[in-house]
C-alpha atoms as a PDB file:
ATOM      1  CA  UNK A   1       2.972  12.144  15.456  1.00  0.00           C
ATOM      2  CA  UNK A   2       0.367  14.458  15.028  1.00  0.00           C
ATOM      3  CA  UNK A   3      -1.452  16.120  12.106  1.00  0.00           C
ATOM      4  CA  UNK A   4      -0.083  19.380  12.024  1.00  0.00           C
ATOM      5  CA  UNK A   5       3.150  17.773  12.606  1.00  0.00           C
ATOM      6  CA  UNK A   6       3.157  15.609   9.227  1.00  0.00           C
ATOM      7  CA  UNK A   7       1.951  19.115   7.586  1.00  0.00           C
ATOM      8  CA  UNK A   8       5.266  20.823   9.002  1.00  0.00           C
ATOM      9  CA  UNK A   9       7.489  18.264   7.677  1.00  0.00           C
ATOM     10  CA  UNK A  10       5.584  17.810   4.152  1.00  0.00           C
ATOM     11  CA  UNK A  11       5.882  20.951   3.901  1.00  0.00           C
ATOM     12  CA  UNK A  12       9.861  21.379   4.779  1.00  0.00           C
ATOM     13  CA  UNK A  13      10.651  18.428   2.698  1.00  0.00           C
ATOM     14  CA  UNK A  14       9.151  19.943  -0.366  1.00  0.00           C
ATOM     15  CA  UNK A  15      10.862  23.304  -0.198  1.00  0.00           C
ATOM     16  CA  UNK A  16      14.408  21.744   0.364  1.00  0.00           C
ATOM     17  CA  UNK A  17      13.938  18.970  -2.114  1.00  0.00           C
ATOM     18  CA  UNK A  18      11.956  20.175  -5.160  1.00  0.00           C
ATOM     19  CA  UNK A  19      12.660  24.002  -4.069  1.00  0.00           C
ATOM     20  CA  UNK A  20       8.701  24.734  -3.850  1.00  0.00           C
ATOM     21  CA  UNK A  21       5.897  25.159  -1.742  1.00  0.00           C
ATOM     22  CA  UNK A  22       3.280  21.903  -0.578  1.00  0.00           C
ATOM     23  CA  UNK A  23       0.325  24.243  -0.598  1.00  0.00           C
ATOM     24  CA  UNK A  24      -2.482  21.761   0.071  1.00  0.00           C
ATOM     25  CA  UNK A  25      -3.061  19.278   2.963  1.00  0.00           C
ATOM     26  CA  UNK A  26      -1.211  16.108   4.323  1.00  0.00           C
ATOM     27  CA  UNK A  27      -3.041  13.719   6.328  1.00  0.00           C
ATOM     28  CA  UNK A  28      -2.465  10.168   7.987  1.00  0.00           C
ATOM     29  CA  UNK A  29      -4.731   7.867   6.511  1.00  0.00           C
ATOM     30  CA  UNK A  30      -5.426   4.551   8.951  1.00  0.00           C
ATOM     31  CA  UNK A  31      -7.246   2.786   6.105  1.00  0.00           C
ATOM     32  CA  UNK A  32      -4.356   2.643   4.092  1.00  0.00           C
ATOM     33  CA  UNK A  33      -3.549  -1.328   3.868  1.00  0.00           C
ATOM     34  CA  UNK A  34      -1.158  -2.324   1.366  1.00  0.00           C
ATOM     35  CA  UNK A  35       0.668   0.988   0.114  1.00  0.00           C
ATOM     36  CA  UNK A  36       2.548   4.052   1.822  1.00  0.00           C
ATOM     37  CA  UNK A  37       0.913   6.742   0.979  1.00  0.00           C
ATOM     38  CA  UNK A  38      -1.053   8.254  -1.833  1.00  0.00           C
ATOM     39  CA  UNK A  39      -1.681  11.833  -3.694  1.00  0.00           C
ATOM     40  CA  UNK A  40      -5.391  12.688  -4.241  1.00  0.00           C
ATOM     41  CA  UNK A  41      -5.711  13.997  -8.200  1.00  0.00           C
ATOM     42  CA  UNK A  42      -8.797  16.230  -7.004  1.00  0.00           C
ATOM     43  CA  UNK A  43      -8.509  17.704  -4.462  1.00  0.00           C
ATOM     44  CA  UNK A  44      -4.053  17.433  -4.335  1.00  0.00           C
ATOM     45  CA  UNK A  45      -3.599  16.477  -0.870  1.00  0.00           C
ATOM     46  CA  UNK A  46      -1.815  13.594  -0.068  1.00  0.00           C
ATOM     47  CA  UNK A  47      -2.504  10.687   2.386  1.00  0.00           C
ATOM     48  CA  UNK A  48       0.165   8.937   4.575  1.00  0.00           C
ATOM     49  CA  UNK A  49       0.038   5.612   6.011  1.00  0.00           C
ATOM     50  CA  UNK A  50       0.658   5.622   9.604  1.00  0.00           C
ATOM     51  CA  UNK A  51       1.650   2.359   9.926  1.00  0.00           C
ATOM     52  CA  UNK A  52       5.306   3.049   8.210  1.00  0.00           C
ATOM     53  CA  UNK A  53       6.064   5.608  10.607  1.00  0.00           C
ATOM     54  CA  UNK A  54       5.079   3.795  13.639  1.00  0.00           C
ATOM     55  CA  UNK A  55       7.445   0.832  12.109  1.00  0.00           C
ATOM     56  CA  UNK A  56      10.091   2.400  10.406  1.00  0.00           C
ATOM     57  CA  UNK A  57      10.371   5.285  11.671  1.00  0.00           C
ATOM     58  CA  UNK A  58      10.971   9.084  10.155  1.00  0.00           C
ATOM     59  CA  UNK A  59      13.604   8.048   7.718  1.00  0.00           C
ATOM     60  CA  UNK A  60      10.710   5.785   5.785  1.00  0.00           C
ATOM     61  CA  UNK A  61       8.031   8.731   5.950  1.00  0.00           C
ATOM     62  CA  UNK A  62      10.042  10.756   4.866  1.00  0.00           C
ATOM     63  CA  UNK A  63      11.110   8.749   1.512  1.00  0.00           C
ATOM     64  CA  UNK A  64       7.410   8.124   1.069  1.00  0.00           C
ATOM     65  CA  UNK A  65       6.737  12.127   1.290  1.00  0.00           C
ATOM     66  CA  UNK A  66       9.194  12.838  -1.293  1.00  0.00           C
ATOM     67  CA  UNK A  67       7.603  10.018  -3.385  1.00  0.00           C
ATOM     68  CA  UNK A  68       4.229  11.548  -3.062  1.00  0.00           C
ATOM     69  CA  UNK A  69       5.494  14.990  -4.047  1.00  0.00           C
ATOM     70  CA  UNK A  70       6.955  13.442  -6.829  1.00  0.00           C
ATOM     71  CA  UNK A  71       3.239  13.096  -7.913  1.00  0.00           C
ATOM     72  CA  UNK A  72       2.390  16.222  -6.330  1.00  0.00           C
ATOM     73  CA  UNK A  73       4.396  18.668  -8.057  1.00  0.00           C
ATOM     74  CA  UNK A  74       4.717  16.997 -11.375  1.00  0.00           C
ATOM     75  CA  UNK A  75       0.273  16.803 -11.660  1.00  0.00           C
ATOM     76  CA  UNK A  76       0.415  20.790 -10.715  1.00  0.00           C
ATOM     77  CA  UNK A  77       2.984  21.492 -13.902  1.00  0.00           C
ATOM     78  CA  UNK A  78       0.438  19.353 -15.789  1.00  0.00           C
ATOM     79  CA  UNK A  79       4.485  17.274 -16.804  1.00  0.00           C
ATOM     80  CA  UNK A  80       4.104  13.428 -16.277  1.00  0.00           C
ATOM     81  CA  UNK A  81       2.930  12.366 -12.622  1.00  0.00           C
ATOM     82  CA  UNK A  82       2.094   8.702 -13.192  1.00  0.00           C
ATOM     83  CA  UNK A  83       4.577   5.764 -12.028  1.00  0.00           C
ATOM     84  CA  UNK A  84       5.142   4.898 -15.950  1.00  0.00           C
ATOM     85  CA  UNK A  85       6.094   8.260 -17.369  1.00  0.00           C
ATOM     86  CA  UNK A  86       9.899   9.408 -18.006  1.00  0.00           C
ATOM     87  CA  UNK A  87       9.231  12.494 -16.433  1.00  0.00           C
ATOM     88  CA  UNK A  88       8.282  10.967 -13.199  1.00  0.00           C
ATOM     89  CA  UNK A  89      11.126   8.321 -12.959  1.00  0.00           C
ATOM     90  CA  UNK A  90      13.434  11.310 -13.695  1.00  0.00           C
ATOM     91  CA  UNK A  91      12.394  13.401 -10.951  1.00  0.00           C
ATOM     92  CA  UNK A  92      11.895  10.181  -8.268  1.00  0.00           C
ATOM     93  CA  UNK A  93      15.983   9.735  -8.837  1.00  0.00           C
ATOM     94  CA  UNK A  94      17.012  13.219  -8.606  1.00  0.00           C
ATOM     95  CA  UNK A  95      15.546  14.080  -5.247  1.00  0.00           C
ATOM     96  CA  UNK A  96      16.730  10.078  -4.154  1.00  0.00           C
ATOM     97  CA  UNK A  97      13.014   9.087  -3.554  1.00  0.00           C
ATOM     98  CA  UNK A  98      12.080   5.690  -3.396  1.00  0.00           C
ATOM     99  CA  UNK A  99      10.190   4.045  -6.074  1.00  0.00           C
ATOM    100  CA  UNK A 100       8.447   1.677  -4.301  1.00  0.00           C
ATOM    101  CA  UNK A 101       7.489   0.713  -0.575  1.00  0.00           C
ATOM    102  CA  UNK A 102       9.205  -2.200   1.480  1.00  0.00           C
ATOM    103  CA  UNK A 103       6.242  -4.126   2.545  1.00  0.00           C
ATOM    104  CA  UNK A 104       5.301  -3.886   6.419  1.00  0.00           C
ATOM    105  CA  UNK A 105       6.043  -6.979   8.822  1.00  0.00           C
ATOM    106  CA  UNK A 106       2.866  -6.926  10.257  1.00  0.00           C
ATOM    107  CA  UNK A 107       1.049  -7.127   6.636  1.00  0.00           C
ATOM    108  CA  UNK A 108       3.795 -10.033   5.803  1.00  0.00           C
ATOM    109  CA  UNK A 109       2.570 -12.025   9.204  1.00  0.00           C
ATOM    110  CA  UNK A 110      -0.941 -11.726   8.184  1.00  0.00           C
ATOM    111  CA  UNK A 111      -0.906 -13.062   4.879  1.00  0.00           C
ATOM    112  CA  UNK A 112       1.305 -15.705   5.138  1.00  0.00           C
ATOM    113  CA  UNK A 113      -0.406 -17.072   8.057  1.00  0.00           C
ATOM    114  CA  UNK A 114      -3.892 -17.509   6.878  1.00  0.00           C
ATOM    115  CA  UNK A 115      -4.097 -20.679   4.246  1.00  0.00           C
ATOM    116  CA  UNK A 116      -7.698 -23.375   4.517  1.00  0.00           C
ATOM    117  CA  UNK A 117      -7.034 -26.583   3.660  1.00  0.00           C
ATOM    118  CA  UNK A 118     -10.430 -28.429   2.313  1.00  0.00           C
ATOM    119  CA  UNK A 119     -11.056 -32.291   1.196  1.00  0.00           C
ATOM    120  CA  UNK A 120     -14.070 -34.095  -0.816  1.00  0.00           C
ATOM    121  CA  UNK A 121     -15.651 -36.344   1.081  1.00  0.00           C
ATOM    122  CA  UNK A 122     -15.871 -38.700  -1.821  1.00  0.00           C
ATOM    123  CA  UNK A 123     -12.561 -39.019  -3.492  1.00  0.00           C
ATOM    124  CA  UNK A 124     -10.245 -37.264  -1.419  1.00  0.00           C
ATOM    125  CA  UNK A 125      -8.793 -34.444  -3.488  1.00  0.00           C
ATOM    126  CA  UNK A 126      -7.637 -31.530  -1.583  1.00  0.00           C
ATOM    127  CA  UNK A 127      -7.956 -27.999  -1.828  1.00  0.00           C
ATOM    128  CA  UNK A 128      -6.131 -25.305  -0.762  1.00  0.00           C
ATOM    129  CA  UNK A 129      -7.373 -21.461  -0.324  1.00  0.00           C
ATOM    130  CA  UNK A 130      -6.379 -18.646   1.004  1.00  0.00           C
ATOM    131  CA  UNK A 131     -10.008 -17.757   1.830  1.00  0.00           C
ATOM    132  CA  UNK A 132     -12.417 -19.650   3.756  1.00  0.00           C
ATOM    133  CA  UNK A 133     -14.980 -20.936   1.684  1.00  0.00           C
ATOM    134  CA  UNK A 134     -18.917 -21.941   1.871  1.00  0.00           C
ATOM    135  CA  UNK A 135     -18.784 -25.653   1.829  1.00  0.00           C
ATOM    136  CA  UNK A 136     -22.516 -25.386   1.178  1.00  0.00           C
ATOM    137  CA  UNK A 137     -22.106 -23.769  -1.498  1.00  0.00           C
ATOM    138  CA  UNK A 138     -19.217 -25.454  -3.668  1.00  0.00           C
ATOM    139  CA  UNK A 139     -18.867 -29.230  -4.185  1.00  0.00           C
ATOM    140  CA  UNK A 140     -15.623 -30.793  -5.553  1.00  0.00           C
ATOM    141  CA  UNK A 141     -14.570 -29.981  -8.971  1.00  0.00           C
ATOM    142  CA  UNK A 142     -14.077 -33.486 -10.074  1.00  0.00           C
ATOM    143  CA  UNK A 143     -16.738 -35.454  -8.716  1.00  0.00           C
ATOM    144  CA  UNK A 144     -19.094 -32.831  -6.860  1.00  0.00           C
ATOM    145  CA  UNK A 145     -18.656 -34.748  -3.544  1.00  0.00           C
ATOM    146  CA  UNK A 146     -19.311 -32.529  -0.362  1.00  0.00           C
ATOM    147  CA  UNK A 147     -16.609 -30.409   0.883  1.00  0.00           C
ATOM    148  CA  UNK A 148     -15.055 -30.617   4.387  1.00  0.00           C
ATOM    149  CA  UNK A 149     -13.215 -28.185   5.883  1.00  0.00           C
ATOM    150  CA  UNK A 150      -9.804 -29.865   6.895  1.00  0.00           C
ATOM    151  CA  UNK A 151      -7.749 -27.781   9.270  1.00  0.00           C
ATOM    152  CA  UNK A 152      -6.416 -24.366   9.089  1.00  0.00           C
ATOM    153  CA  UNK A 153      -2.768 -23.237   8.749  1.00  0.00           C
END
């Protein structure tokens, strides 16, 4: 989908769901990891993540729009805009937006996958991280033997 396609549709979805005009910009946003989109207090554009459209398709986006005009139009009547405010929930369940995003497979894959599995040299205790670590660095925590790096998994 391109740019001034996600503009078009922003911009439809706000006049038939909140009855008014998007009058800033909306952008796709590949650095966008963990969330769906978000709406920039400055300068009141809004970025979309990509990565929900190319996986879930229009249906998805377009919950995540209205979720992000939510914030949108709420900021601009200077009412309530953040997640925790009455005026906010209100609005999210009147125009059937969702509240939160369903996480993304690939981000599920990813996470789960990486674990490091490190053992003292000395006693034996084990360690397990979800980061690798610098065995130079850090000794055990009981006796401060050297740490070896295990296996991955």
């Amino acid at each position: 989908m391109e740019q001034f396609e996600l503009q078009k549709i922003v911009e439809e979805v706000s006049l038939e769901f909140f009855g008014k005009p998007f009058l800033h910009k909306a952008i796709f946003n590949n650095r966008l990891q963990t969330t769906g989109g978000r709406y920039l207090l400055k300068s009141h554009n809004i970025e979309l993540n990509p990565k929900y459209y190319q996986e879930r398709g229009i249906d998805e986006l377009v919950g995540i729009i209205k979720h992000e005009l939510c914030h949108y139009h709420l900021h601009l009547e200077g009412k309530g805009y953040q997640h925790r405010d009455r005026d906010f929930r209100n609005l999210l369940k009147a125009v059937d937006a969702p509240r939160f995003c369903k996480p993304l497979e690939t981000v599920k894959k990813r996470k789960a996958s990486k674990q490091y599995l490190y053992t003292c040299n000395s006693c034996g205790l084990g360690y397990v991280r979800k980061r690798k670590i610098d065995t130079s660095r850090y000794v055990c925590g009981k006796c401060a033997g050297k740490l070896i790096e295990a296996k991955k998994y």
